[in-house]
PDB file of N, CA and C in Angstrom:
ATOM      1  N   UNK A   1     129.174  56.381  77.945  1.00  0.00           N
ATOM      2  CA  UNK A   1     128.633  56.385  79.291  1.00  0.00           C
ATOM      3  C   UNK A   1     128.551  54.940  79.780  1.00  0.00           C
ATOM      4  N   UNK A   2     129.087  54.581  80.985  1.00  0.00           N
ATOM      5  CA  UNK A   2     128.812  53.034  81.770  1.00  0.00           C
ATOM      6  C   UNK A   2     127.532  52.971  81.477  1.00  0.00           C
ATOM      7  N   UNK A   3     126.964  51.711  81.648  1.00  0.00           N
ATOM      8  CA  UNK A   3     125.836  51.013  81.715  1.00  0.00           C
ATOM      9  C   UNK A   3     125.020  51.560  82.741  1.00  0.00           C
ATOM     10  N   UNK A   4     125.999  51.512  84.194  1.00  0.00           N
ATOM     11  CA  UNK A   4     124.963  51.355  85.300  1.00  0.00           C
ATOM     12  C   UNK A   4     124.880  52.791  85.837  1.00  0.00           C
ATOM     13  N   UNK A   5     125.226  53.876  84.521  1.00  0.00           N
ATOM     14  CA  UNK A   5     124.656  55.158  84.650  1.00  0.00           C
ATOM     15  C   UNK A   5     123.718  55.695  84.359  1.00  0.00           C
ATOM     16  N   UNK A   6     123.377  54.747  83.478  1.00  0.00           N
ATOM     17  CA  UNK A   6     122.006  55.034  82.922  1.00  0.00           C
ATOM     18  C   UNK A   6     120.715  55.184  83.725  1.00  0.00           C
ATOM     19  N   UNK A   7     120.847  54.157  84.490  1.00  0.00           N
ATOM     20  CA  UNK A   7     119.774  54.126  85.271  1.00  0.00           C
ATOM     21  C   UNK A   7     119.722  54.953  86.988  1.00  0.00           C
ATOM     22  N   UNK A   8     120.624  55.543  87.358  1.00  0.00           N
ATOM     23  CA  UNK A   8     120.792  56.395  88.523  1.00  0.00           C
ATOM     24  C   UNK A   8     119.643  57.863  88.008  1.00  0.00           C
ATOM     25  N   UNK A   9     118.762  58.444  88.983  1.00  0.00           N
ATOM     26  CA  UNK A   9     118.568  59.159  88.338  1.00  0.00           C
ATOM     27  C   UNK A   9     118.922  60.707  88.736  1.00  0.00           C
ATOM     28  N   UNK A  10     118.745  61.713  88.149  1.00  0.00           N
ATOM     29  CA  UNK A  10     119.966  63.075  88.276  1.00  0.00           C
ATOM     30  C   UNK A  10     119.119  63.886  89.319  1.00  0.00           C
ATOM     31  N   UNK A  11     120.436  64.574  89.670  1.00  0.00           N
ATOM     32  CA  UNK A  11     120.450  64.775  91.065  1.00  0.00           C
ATOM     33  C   UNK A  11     119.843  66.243  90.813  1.00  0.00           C
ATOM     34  N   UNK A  12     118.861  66.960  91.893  1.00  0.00           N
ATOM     35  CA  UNK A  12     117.861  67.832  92.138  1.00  0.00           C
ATOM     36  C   UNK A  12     119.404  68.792  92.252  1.00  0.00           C
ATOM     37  N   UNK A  13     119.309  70.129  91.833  1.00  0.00           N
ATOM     38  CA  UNK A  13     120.307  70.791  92.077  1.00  0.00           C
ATOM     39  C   UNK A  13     119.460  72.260  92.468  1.00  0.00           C
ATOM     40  N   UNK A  14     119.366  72.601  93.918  1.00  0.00           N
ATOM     41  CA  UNK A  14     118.997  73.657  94.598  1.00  0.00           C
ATOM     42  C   UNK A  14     119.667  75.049  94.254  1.00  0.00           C
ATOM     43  N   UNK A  15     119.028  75.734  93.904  1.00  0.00           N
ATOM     44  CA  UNK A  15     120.162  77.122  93.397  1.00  0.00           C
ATOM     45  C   UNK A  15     119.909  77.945  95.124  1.00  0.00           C
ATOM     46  N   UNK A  16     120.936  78.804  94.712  1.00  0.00           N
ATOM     47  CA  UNK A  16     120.956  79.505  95.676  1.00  0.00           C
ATOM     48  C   UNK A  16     120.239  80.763  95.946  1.00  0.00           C
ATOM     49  N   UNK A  17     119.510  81.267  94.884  1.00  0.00           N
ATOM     50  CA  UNK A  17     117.832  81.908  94.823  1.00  0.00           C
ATOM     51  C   UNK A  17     117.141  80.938  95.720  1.00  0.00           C
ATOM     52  N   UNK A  18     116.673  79.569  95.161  1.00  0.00           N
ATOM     53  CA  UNK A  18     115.730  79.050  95.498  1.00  0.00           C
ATOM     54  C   UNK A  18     115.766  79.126  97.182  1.00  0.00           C
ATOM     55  N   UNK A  19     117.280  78.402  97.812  1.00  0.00           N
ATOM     56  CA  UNK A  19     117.243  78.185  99.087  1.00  0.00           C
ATOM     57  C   UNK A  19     117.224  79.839  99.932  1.00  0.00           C
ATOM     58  N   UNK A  20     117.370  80.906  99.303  1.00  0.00           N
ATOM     59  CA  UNK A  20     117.054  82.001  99.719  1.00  0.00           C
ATOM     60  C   UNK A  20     115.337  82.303 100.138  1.00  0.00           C
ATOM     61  N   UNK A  21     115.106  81.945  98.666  1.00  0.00           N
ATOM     62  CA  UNK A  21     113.528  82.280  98.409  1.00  0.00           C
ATOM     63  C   UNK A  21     112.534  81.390  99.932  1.00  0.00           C
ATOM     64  N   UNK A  22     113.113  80.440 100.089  1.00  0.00           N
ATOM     65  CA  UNK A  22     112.789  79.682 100.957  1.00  0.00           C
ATOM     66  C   UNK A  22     112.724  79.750 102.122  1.00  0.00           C
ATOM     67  N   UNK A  23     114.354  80.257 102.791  1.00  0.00           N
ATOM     68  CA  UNK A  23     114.504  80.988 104.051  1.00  0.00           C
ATOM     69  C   UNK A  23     113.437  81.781 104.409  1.00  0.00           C
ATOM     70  N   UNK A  24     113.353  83.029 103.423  1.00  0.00           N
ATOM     71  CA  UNK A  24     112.487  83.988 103.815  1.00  0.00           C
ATOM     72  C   UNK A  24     110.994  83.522 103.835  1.00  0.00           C
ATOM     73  N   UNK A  25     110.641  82.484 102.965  1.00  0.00           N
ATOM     74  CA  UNK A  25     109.224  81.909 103.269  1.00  0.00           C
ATOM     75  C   UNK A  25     109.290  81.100 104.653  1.00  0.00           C
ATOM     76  N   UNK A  26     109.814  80.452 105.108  1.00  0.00           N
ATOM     77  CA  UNK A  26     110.383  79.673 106.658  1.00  0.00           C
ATOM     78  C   UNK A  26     110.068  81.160 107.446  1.00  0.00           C
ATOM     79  N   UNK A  27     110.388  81.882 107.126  1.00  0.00           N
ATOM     80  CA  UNK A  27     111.054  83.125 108.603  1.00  0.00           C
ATOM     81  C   UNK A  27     109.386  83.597 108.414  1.00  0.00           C
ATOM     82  N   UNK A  28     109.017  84.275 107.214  1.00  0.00           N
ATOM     83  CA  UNK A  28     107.795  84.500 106.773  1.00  0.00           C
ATOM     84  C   UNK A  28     106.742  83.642 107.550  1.00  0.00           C
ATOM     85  N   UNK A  29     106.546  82.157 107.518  1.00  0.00           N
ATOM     86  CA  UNK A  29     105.748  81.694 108.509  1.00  0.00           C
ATOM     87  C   UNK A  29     105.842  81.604 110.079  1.00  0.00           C
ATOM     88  N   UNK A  30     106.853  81.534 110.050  1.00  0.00           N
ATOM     89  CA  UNK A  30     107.222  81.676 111.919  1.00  0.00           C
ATOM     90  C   UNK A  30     106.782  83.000 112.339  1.00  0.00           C
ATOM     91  N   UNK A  31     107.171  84.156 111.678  1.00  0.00           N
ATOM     92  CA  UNK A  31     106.556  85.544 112.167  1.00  0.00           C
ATOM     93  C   UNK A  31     104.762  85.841 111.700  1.00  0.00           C
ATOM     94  N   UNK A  32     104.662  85.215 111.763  1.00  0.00           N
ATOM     95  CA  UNK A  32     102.945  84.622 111.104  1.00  0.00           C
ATOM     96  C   UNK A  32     102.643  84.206 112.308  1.00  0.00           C
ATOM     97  N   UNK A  33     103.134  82.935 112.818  1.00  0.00           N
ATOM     98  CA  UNK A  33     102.507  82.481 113.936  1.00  0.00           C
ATOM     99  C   UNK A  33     102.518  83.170 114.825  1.00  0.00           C
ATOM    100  N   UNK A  34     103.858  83.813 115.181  1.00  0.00           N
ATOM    101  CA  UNK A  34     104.289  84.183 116.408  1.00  0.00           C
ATOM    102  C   UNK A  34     103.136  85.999 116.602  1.00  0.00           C
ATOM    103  N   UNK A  35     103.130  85.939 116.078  1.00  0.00           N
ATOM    104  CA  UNK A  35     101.806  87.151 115.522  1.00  0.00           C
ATOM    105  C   UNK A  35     100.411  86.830 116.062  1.00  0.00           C
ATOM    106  N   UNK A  36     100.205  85.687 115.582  1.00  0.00           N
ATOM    107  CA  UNK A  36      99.100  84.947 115.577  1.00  0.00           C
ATOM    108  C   UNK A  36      98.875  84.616 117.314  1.00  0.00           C
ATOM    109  N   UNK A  37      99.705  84.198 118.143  1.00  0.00           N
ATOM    110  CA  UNK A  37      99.975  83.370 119.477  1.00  0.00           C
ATOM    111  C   UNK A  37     100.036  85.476 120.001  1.00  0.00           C
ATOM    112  N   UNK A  38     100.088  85.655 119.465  1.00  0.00           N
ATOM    113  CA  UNK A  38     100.514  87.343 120.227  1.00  0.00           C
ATOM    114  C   UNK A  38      99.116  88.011 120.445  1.00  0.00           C
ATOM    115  N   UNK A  39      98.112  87.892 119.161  1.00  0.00           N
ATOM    116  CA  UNK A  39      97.075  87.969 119.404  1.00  0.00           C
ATOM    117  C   UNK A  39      96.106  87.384 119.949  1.00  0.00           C
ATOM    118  N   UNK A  40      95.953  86.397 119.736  1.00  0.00           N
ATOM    119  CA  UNK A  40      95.258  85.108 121.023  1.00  0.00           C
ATOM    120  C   UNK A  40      95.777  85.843 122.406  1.00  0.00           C
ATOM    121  N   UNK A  41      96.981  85.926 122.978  1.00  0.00           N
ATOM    122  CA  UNK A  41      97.153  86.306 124.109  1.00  0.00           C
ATOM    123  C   UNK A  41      96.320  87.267 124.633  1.00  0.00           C
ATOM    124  N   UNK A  42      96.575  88.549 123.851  1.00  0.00           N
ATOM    125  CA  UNK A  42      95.698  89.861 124.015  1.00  0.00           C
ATOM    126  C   UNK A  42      94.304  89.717 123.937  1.00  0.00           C
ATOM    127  N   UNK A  43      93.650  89.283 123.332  1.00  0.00           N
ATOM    128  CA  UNK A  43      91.940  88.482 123.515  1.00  0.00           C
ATOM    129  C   UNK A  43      91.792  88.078 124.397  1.00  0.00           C
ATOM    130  N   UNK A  44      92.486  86.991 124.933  1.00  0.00           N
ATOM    131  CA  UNK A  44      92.162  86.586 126.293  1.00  0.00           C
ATOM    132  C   UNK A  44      92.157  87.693 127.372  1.00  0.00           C
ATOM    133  N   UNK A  45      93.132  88.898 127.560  1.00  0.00           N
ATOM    134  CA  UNK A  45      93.159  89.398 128.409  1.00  0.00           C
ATOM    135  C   UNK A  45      92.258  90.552 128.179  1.00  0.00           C
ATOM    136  N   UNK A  46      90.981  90.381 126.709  1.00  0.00           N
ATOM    137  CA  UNK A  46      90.731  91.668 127.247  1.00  0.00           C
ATOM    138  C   UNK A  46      89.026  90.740 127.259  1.00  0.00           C
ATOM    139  N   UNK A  47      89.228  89.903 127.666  1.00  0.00           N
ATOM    140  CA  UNK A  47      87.212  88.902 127.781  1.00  0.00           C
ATOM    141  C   UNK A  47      86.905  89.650 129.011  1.00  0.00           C
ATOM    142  N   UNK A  48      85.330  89.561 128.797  1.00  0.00           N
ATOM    143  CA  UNK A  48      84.782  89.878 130.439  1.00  0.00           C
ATOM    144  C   UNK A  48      85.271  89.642 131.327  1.00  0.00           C
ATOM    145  N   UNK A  49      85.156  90.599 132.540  1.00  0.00           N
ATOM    146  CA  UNK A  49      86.439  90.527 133.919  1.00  0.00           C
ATOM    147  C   UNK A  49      84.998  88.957 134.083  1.00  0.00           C
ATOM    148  N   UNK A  50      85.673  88.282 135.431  1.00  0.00           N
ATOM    149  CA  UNK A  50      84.751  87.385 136.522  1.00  0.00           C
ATOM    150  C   UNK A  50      83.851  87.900 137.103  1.00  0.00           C
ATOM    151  N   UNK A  51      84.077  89.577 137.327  1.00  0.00           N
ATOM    152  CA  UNK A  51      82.742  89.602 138.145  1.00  0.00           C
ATOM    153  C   UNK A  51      81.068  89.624 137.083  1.00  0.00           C
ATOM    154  N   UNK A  52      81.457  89.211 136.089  1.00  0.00           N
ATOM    155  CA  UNK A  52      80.552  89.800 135.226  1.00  0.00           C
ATOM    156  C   UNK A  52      79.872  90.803 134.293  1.00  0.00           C
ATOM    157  N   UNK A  53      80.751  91.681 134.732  1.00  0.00           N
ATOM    158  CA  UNK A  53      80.670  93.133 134.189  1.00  0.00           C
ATOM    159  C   UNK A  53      81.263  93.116 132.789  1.00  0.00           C
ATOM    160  N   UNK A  54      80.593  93.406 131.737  1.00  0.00           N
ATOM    161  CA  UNK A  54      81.214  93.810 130.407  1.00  0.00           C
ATOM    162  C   UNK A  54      80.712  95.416 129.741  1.00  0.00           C
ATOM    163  N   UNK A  55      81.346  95.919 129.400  1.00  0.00           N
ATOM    164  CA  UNK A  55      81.487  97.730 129.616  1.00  0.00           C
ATOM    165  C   UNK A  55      80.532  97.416 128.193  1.00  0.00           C
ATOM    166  N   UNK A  56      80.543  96.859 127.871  1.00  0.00           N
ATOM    167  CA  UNK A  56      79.869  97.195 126.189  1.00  0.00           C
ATOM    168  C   UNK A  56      78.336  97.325 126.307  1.00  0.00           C
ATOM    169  N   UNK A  57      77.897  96.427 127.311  1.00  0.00           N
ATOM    170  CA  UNK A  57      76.528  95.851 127.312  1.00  0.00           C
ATOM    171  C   UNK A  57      76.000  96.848 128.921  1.00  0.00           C
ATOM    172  N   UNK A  58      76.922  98.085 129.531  1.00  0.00           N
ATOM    173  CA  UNK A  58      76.624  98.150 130.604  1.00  0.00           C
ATOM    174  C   UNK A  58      75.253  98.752 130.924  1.00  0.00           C
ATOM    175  N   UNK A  59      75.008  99.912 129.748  1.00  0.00           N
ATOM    176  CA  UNK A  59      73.861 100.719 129.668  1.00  0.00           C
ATOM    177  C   UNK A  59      72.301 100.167 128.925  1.00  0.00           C
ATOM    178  N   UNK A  60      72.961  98.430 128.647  1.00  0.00           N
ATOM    179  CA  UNK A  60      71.630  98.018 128.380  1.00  0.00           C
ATOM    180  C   UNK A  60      70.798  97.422 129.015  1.00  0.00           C
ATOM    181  N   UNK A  61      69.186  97.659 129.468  1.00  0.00           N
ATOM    182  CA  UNK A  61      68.631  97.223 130.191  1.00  0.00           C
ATOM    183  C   UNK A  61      67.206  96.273 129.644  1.00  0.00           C
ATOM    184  N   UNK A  62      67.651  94.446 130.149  1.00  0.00           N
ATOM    185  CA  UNK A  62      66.903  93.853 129.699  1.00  0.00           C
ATOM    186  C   UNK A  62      65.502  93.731 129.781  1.00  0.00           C
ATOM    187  N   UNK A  63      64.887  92.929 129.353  1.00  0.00           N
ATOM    188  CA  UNK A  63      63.186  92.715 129.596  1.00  0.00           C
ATOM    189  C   UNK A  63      62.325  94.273 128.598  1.00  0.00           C
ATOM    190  N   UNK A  64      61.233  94.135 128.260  1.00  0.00           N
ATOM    191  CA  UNK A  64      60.322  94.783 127.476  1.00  0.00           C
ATOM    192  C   UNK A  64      61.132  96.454 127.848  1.00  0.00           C
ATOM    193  N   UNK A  65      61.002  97.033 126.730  1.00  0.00           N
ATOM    194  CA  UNK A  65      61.549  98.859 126.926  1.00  0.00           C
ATOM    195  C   UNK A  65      60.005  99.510 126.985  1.00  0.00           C
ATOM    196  N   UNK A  66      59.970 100.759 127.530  1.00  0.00           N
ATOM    197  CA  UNK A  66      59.276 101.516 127.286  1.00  0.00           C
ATOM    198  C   UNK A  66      58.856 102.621 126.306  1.00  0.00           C
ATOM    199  N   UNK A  67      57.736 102.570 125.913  1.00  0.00           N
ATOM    200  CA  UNK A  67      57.397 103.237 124.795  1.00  0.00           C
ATOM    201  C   UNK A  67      57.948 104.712 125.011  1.00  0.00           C
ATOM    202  N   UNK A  68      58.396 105.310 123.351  1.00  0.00           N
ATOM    203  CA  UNK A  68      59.083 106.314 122.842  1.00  0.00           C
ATOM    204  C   UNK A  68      57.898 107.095 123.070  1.00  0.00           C
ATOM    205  N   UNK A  69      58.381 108.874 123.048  1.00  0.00           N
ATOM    206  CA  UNK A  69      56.598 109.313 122.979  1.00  0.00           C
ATOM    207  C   UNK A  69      56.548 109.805 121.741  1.00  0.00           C
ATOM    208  N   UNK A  70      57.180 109.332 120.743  1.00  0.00           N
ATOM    209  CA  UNK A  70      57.406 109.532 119.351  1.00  0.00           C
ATOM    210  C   UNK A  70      56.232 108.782 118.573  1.00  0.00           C
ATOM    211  N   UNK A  71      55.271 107.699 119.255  1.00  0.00           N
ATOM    212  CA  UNK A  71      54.945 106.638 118.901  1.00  0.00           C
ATOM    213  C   UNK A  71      53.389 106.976 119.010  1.00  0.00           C
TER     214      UNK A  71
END
């Protein structure tokens, strides 16, 4: 072997599993996000309208309740 082979050092050799395995982890995160940005969207569109009205809270009425006659 030359001298000044010694000291080069050896070259990473990618199989073609690996760069597979990889692709699909790449594609795997992009459809992650794009998931992710899909749901954020839909949240936003379903927050309290502006006028204030939220359907969840409509039938509740604040300040002291009146006694049960259970009580």
């Amino acid at each position: 072997m030359p001298p000044f082979l010694k000291f080069m050092g050896n070259k990473s050799h990618h199989t073609f599993k690996k760069n597979e395995r990889e692709k699909v982890k790449r594609q795997k995160k992009a459809d992650k996000l794009a998931k992710k940005i899909d749901l954020k969207k839909s949240k936003s569109e379903l927050l309290p309208r502006e006028d204030g009205f939220d359907p969840d809270i409509a039938d509740i009425i604040p300040g002291p309740q009146a006694r049960s006659e259970e009580e």
